[in-house]
N, C-alpha and C. Protein backbone atom coordinates (compact mmCIF):
# COMPACT_ATOMS: atom_id res chain seq x y z
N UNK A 1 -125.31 198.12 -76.11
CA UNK A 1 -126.62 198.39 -76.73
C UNK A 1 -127.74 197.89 -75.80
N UNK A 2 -128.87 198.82 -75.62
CA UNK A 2 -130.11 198.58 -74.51
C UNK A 2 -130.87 198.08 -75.05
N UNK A 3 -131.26 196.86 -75.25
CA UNK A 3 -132.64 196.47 -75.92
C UNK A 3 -134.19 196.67 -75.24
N UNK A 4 -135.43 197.02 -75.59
CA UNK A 4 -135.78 196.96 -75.15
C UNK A 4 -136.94 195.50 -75.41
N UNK A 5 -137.01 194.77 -74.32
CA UNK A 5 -137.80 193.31 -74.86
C UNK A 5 -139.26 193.37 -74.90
N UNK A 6 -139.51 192.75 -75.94
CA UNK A 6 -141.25 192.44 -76.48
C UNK A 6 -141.45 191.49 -76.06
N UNK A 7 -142.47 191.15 -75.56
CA UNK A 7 -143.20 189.85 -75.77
C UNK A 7 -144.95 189.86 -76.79
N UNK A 8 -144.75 189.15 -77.21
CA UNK A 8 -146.28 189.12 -78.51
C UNK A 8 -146.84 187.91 -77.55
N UNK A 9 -148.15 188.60 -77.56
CA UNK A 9 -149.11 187.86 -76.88
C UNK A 9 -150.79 187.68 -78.38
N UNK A 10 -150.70 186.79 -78.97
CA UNK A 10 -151.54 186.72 -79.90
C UNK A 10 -152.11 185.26 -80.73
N UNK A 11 -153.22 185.06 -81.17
CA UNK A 11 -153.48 183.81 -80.79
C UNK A 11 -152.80 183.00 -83.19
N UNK A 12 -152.85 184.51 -83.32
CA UNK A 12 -152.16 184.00 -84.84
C UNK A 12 -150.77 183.77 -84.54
N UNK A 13 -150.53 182.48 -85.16
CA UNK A 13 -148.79 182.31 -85.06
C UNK A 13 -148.17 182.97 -86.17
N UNK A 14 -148.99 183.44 -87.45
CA UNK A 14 -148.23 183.92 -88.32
C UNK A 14 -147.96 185.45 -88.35
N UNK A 15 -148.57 186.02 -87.19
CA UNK A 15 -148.78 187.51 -87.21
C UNK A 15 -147.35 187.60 -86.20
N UNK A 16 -147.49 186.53 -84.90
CA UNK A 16 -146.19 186.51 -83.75
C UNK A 16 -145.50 186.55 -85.05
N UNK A 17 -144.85 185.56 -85.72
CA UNK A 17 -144.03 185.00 -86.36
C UNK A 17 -143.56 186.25 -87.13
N UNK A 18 -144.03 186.82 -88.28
CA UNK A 18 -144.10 188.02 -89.28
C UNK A 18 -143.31 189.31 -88.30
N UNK A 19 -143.91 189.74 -87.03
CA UNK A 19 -143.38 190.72 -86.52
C UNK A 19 -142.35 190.25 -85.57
N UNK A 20 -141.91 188.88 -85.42
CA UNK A 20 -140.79 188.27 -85.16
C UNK A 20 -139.69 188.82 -85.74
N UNK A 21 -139.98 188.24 -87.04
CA UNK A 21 -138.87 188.74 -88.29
C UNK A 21 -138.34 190.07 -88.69
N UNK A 22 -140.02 191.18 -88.10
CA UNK A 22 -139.56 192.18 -88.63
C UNK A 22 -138.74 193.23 -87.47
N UNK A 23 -139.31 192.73 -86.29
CA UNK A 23 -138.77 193.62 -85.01
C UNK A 23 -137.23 192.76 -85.18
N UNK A 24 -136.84 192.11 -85.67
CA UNK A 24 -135.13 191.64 -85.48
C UNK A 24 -134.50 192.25 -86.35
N UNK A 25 -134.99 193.03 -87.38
CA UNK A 25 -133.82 193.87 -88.14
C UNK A 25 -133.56 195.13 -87.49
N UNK A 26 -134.75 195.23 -86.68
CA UNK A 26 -134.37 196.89 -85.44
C UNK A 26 -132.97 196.48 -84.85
N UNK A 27 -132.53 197.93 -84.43
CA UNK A 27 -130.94 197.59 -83.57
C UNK A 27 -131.56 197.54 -81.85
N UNK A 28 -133.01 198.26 -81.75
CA UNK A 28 -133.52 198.35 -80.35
C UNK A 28 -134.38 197.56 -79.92
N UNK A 29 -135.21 197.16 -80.41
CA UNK A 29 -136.51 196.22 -80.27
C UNK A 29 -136.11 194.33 -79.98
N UNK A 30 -136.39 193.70 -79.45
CA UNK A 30 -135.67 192.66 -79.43
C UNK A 30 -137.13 191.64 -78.74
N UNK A 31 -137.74 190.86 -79.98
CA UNK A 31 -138.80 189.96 -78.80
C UNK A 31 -138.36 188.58 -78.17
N UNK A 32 -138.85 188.73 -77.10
CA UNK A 32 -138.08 187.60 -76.58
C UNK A 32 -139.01 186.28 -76.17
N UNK A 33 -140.59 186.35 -76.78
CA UNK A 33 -140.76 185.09 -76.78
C UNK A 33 -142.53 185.67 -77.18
N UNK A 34 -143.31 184.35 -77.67
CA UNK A 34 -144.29 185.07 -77.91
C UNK A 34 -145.62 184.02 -77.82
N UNK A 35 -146.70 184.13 -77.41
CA UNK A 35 -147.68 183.28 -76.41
C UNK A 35 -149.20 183.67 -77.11
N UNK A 36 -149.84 182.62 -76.91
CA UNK A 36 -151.23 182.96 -77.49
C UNK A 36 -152.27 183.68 -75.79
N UNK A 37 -153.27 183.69 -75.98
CA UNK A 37 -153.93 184.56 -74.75
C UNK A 37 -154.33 183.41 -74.23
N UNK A 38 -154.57 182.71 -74.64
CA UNK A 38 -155.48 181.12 -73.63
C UNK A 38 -154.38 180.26 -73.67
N UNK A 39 -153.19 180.37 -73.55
CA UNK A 39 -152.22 179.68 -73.06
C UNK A 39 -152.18 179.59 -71.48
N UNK A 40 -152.19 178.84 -70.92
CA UNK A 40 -152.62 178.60 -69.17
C UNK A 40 -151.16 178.83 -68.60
N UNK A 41 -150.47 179.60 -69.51
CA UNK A 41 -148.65 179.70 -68.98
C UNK A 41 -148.61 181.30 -69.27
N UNK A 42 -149.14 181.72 -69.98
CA UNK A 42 -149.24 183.08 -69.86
C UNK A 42 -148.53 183.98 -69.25
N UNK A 43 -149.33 183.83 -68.05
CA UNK A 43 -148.85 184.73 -66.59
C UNK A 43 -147.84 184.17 -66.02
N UNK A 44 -147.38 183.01 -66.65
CA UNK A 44 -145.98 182.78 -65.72
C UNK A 44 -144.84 183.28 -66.49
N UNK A 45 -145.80 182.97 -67.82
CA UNK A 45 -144.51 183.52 -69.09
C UNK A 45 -144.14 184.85 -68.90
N UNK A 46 -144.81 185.90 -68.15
CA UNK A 46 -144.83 187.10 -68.34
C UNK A 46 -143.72 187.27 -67.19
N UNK A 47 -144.41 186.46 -65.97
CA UNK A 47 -142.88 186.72 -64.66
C UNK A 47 -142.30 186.18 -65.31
N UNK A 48 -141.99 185.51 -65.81
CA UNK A 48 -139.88 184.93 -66.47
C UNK A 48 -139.65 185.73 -67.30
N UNK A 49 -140.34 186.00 -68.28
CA UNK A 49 -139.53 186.78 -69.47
C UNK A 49 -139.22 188.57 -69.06
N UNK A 50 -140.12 189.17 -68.01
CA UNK A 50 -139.60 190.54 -67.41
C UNK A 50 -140.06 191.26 -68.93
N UNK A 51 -140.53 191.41 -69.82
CA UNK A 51 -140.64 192.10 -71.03
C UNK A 51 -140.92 193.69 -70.84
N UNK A 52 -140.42 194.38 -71.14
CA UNK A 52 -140.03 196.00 -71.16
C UNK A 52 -141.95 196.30 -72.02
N UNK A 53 -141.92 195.15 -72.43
CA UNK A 53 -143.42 195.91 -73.54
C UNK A 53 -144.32 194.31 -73.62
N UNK A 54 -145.55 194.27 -73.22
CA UNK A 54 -146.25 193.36 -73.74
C UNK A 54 -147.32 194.07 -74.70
N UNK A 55 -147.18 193.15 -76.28
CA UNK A 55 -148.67 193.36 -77.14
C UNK A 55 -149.58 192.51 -77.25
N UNK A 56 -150.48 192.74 -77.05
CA UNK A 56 -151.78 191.61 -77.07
C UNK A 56 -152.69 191.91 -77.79
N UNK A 57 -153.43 191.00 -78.46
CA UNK A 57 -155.22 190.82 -78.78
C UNK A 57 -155.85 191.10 -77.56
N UNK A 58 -157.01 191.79 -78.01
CA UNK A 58 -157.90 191.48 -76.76
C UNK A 58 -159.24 190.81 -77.34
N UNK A 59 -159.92 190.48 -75.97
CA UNK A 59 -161.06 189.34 -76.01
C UNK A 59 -162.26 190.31 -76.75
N UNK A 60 -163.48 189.68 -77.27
CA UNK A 60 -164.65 190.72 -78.22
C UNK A 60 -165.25 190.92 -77.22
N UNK A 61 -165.51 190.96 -75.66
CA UNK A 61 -166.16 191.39 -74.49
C UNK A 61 -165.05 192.14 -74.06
N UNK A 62 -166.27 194.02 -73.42
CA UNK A 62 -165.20 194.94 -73.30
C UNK A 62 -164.60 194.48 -71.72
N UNK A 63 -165.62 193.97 -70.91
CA UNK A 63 -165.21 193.07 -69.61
C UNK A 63 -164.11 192.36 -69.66
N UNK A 64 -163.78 191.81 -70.44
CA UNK A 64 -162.68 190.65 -71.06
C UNK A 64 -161.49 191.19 -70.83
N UNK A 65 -162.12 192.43 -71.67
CA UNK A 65 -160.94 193.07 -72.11
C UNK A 65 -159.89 194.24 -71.05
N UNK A 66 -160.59 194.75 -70.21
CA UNK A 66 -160.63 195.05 -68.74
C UNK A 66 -159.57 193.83 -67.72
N UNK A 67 -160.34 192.53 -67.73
CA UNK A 67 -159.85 191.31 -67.02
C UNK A 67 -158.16 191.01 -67.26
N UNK A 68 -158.60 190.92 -68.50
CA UNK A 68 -157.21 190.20 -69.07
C UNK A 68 -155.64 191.28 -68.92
N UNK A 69 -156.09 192.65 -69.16
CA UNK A 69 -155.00 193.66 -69.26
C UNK A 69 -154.69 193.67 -67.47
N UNK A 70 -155.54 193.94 -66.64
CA UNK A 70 -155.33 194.17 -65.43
C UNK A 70 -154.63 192.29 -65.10
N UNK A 71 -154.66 191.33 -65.57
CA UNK A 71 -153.60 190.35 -64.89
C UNK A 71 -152.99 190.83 -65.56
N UNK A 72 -152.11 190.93 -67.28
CA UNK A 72 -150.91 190.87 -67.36
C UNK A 72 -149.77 192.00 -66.38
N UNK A 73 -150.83 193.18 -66.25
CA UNK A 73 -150.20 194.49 -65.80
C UNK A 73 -149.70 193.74 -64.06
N UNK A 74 -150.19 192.96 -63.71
CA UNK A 74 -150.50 192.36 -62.15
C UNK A 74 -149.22 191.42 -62.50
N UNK A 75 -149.09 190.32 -63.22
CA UNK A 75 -148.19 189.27 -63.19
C UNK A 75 -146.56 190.07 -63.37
N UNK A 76 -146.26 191.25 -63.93
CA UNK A 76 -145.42 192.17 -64.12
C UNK A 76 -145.63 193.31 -64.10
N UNK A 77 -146.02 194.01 -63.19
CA UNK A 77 -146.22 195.88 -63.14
C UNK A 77 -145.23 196.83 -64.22
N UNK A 78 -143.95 196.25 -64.24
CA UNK A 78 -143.03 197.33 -65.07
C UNK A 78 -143.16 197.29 -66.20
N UNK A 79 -143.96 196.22 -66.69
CA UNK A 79 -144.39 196.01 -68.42
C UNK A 79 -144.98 197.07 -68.58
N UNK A 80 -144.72 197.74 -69.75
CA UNK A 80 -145.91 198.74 -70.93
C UNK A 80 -146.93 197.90 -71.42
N UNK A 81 -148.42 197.89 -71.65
CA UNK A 81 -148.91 197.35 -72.27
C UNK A 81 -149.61 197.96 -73.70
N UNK A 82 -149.65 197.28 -74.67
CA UNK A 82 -150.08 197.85 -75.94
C UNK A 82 -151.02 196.82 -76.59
N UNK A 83 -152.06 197.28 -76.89
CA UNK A 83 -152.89 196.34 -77.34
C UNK A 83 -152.90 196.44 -79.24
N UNK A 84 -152.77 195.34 -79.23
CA UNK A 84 -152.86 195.43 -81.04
C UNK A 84 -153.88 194.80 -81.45
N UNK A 85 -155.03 195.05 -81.92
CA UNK A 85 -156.28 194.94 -82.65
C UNK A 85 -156.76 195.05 -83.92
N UNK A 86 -157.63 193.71 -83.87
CA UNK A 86 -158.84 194.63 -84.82
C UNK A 86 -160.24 195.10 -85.00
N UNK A 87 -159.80 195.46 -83.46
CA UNK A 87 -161.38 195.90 -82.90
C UNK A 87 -161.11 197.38 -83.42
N UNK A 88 -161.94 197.87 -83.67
CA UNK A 88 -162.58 199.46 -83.58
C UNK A 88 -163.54 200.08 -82.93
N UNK A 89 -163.96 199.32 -81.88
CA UNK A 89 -164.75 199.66 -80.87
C UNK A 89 -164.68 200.34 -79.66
N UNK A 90 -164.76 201.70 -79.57
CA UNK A 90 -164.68 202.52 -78.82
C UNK A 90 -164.36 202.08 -77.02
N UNK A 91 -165.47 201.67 -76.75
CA UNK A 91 -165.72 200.81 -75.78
C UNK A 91 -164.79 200.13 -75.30
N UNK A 92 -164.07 199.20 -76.01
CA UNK A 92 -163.26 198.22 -75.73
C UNK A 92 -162.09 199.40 -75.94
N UNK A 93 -162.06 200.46 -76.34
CA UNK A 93 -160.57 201.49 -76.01
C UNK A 93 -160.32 202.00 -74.73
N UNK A 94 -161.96 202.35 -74.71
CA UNK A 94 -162.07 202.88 -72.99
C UNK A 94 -161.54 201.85 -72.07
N UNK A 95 -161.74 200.39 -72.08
CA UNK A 95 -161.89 199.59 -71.36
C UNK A 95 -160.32 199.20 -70.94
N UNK A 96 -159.79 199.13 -72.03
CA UNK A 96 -158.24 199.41 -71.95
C UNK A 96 -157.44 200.30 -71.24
N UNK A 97 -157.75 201.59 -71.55
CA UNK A 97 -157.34 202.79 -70.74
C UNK A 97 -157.59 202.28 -69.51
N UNK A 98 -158.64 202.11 -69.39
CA UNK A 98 -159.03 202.36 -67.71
C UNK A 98 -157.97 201.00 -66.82
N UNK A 99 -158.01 199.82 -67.51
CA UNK A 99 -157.12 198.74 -67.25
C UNK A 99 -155.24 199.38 -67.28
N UNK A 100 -155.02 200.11 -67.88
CA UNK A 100 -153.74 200.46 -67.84
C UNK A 100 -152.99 200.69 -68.90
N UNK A 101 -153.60 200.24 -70.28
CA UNK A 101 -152.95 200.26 -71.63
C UNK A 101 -152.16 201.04 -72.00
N UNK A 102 -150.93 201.68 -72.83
CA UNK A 102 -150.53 202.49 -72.85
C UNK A 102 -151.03 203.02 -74.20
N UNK A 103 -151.64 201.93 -75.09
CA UNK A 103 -151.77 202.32 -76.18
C UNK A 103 -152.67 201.55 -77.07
N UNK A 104 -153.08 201.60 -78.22
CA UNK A 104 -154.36 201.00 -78.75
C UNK A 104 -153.66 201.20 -80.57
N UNK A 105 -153.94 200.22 -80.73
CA UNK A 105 -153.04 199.68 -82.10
C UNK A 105 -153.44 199.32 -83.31
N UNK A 106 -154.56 199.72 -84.30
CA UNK A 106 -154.75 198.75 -85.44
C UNK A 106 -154.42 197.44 -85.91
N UNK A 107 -154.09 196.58 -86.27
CA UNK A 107 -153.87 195.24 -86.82
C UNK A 107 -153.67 196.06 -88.11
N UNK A 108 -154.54 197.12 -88.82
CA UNK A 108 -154.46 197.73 -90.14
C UNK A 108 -153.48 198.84 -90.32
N UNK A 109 -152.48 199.16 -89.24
CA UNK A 109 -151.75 200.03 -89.22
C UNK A 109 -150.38 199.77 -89.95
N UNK A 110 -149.52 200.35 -89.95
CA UNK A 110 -148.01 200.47 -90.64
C UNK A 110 -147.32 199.78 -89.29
N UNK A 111 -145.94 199.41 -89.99
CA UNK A 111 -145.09 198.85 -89.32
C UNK A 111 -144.27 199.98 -88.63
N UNK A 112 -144.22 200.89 -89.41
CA UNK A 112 -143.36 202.33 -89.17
C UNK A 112 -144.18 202.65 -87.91
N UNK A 113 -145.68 202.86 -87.73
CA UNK A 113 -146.53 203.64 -86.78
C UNK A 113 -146.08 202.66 -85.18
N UNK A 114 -145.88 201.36 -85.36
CA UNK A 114 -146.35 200.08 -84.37
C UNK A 114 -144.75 200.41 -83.84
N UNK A 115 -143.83 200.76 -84.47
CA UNK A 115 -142.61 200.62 -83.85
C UNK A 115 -142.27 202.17 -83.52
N UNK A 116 -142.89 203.14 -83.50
CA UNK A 116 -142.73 204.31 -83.19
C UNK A 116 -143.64 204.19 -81.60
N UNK A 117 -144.71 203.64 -81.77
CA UNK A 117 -145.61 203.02 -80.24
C UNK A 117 -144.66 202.31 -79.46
N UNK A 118 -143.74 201.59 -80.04
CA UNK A 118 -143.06 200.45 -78.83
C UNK A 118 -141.51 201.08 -78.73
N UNK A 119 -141.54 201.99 -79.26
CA UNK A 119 -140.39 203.18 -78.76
C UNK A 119 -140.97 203.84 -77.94
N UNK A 120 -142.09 204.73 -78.01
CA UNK A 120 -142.67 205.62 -77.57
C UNK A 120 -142.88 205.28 -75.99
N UNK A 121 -143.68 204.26 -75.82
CA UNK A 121 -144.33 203.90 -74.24
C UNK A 121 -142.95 204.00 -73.31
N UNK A 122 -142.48 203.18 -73.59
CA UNK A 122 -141.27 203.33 -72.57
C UNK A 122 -141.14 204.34 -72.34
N UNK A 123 -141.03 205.89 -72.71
CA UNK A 123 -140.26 206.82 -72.60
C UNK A 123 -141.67 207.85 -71.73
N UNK A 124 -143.30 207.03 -71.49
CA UNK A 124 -144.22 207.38 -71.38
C UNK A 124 -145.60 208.14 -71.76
N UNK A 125 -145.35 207.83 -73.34
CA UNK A 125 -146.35 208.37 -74.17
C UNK A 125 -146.98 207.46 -74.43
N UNK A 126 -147.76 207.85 -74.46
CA UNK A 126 -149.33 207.00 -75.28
C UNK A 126 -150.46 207.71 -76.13
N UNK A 127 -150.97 206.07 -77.18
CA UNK A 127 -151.36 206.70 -78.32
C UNK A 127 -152.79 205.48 -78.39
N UNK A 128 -153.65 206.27 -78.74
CA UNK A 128 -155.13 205.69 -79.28
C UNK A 128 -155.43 207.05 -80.39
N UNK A 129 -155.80 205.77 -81.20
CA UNK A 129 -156.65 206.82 -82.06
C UNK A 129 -157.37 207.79 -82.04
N UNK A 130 -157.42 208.79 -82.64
CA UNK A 130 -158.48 210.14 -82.26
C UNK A 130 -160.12 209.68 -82.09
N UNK A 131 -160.13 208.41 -83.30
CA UNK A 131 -161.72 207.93 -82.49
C UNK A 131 -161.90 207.76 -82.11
N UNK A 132 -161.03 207.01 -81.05
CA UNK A 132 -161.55 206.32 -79.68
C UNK A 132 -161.02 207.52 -78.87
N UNK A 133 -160.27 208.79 -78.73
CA UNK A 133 -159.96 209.49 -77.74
C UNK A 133 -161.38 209.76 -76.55
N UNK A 134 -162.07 210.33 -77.68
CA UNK A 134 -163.75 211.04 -76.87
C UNK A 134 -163.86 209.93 -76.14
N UNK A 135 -164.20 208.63 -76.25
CA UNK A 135 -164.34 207.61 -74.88
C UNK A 135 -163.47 206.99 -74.17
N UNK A 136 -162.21 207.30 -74.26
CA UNK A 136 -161.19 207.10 -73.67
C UNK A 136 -161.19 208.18 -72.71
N UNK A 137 -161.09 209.20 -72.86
CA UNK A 137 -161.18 210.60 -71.96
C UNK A 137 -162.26 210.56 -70.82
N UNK A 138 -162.99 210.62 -71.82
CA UNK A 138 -164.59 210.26 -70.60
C UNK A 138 -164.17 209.22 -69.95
N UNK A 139 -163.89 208.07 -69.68
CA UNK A 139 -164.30 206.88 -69.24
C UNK A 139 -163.11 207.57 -68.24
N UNK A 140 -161.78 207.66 -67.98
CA UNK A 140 -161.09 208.13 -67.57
C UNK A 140 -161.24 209.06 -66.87
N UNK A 141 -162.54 210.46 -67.05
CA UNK A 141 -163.32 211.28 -66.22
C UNK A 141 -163.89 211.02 -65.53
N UNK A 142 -164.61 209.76 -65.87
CA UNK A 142 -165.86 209.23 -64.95
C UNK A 142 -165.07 208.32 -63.67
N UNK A 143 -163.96 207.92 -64.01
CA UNK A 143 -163.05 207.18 -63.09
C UNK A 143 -162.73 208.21 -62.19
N UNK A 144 -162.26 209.06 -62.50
CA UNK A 144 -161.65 209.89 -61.68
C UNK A 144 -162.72 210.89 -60.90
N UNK A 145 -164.06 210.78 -61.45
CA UNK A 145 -165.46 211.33 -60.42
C UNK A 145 -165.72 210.56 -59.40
N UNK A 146 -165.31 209.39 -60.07
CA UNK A 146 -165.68 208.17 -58.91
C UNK A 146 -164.85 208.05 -57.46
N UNK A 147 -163.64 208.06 -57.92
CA UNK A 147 -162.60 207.75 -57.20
C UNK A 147 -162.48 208.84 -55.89
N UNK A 148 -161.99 208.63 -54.66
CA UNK A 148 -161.57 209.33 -53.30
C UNK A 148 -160.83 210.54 -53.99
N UNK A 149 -159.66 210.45 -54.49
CA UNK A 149 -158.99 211.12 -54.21
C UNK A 149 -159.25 211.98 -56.27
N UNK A 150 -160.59 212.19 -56.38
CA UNK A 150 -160.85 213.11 -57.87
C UNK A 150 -160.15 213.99 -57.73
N UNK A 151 -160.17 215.00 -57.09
CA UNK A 151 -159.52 216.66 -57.00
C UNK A 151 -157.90 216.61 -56.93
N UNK A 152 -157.15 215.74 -56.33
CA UNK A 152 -155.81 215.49 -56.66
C UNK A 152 -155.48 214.91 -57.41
N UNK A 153 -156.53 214.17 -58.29
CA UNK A 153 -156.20 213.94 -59.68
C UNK A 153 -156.00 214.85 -60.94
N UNK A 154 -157.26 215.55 -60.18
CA UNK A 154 -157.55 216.58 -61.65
C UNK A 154 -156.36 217.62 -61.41
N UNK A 155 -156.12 217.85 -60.01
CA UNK A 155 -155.21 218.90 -60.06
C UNK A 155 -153.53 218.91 -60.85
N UNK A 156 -153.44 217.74 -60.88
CA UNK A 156 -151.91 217.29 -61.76
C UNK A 156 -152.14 218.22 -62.96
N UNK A 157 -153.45 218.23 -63.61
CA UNK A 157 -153.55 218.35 -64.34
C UNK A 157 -153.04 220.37 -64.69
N UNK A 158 -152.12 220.74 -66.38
CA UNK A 158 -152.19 222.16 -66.12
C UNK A 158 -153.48 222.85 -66.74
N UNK A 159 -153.68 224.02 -66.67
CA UNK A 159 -154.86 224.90 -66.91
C UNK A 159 -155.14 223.95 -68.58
N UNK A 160 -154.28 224.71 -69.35
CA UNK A 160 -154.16 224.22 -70.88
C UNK A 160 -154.59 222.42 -71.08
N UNK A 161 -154.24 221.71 -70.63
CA UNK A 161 -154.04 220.46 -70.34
C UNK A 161 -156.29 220.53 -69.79
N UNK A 162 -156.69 220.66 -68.66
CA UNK A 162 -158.02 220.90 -68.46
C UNK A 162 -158.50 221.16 -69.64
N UNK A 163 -158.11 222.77 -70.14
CA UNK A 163 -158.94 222.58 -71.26
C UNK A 163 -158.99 222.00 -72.63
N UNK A 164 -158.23 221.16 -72.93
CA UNK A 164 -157.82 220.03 -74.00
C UNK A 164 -158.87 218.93 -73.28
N UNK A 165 -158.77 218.50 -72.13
CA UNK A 165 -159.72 217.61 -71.34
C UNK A 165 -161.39 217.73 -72.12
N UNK A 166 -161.87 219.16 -71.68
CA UNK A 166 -163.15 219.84 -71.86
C UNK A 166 -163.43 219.44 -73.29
N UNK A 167 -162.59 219.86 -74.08
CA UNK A 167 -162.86 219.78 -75.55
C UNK A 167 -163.17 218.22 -75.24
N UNK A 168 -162.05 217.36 -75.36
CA UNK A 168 -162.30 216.17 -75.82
C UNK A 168 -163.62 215.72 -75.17
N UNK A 169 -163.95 215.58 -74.16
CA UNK A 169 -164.81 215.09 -73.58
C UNK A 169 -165.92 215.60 -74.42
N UNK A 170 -165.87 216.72 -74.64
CA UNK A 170 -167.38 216.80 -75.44
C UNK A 170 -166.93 216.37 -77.07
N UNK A 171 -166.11 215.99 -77.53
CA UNK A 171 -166.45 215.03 -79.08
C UNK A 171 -165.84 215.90 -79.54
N UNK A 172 -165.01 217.21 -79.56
CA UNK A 172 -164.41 218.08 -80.33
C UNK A 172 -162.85 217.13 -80.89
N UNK A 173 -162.79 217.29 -82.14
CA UNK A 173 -161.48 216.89 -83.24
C UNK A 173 -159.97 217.28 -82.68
N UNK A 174 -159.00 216.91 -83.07
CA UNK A 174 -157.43 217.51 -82.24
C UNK A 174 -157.74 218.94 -83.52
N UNK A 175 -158.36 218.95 -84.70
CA UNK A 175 -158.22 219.91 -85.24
C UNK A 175 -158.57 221.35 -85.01
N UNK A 176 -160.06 220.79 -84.66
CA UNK A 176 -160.85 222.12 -84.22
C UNK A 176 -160.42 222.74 -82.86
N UNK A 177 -159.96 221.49 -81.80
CA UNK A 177 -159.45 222.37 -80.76
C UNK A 177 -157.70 223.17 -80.74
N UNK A 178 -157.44 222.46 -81.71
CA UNK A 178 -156.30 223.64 -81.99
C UNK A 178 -156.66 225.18 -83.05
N UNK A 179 -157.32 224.89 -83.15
CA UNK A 179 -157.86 226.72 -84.36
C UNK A 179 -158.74 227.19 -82.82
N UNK A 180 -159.75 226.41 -81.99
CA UNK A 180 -160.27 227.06 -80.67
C UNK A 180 -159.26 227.66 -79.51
N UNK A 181 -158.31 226.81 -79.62
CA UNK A 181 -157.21 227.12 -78.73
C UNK A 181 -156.16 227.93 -78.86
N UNK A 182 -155.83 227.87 -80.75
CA UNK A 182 -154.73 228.80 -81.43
C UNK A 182 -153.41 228.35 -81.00
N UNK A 183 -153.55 227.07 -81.27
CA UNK A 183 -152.36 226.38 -80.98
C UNK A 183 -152.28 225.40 -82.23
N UNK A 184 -151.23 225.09 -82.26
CA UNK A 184 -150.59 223.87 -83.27
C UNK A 184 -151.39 221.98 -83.06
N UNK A 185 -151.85 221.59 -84.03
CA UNK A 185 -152.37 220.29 -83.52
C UNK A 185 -151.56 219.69 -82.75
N UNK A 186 -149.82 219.48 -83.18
CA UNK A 186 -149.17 218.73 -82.50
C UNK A 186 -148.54 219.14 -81.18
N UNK A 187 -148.79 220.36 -80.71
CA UNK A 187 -149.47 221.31 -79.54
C UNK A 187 -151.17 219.97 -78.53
N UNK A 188 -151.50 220.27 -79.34
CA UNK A 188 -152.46 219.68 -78.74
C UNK A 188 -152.64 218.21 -78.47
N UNK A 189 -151.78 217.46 -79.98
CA UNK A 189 -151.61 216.11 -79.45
C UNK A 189 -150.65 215.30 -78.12
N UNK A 190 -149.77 216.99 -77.94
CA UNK A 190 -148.72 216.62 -76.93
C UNK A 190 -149.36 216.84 -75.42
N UNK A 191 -150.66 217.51 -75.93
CA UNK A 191 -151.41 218.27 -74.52
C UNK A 191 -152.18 216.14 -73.80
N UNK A 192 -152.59 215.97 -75.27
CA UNK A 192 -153.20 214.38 -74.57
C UNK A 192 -152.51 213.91 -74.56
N UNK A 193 -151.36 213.66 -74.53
CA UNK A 193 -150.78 212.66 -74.09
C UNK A 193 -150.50 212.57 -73.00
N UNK A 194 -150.07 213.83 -72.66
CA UNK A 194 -149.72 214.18 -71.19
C UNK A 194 -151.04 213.87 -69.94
N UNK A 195 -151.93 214.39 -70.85
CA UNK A 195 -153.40 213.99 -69.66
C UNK A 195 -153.56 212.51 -69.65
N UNK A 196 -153.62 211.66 -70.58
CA UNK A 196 -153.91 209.96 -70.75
C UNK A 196 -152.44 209.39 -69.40
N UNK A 197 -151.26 210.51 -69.78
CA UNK A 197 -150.18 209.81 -68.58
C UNK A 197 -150.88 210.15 -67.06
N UNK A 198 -150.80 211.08 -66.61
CA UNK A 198 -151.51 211.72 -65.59
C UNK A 198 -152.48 211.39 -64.86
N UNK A 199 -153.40 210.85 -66.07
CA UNK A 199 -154.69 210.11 -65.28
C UNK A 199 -154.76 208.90 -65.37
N UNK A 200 -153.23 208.15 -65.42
CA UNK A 200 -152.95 207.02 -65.46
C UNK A 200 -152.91 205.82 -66.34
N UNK A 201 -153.00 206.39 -67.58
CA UNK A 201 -153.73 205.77 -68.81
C UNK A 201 -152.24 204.83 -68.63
N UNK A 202 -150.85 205.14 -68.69
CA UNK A 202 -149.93 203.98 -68.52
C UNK A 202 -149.23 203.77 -66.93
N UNK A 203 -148.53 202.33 -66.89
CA UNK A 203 -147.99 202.14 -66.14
C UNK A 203 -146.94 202.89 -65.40
């Protein structure tokens, strides 16, 4: 049996603790140790333990929040990162993406949704909410305007895939661009995921 290992990075011990208990009745999920964010062991904890998935809080500065994801991703590159929150701030989604996140998490979400995410990344999908998509996309556009090598970025990209891009960027719903597109939403949710991988949204 392949486990794949968690580490909880969060400054509540009863939240580590709670999804301690509950990720050990999985046959796949397995955490193997779990750390607050201002622990000054952190980053060492992260080289020893090798964790297949780190989840974290992030800081209420979207800078912070930028800082902190780019060391853990640095102290272990092969980690997935997933941020679990209870921010709803757009901003701080973008800020993530652009740092490497694979994914963006409620604190108010289901247990069913959080363990379908820490299945999911590994296999290279990623998931943010549809509210934060529109500035996740953009911020991710504007990276890739910035950057040397824009045009071999965008080009990964397929025709269909561009125009899922277009929509989002301008504020259009997964709904409306599937009745614009005449495709299936989950057509279209499979179209972003693929662009958030592509333009690097995970590791």
């Amino acid at each position: 049996m392949t486990f794949l290992r968690v580490l909880l990075v969060d400054s509540h011990a009863m939240l580590t603790d709670a999804l301690t208990v509950q990720l050990s009745t999985t046959t796949d999920l397995w955490v193997v140790g779990s750390v607050t964010p201002d622990d000054p062991r952190l980053l060492d904890t992260v080289r020893t333990l090798r964790p297949d998935i780190v989840t974290t809080e992030v800081g209420s500065a979207t800078v912070a929040t930028g800082g902190m994801l780019r060391k853990l991703r640095a102290a272990y590159p092969p980690a997935h990162l997933v941020v679990l929150t209870g921010s709803h701030d757009s901003a701080h989604a973008g800020a993530a993406a652009r740092a490497g996140a694979a994914a963006w998490v409620s604190k108010e979400s289901s247990l069913d949704h959080l363990l379908e995410v820490l299945r999911g990344v590994p296999l290279g999908h990623a998931y943010y909410p549809p509210a934060q998509l529109g500035v996740v996309l953009r911020e991710l556009r504007d990276d890739v305007r910035r950057a040397r090598d824009c045009s071999a970025r965008l080009d990964v990209l397929s025709h269909r895939e561009r125009e899922v891009l277009l929509h989002m960027v301008n504020g259009k719903p997964v709904g409306r661009i599937a009745v614009e597109s005449v495709v299936s939403t989950s057509t279209v949710r499979t179209h972003v995921r693929s662009i958030l991988t592509k333009l690097g949204v995970r590791s």
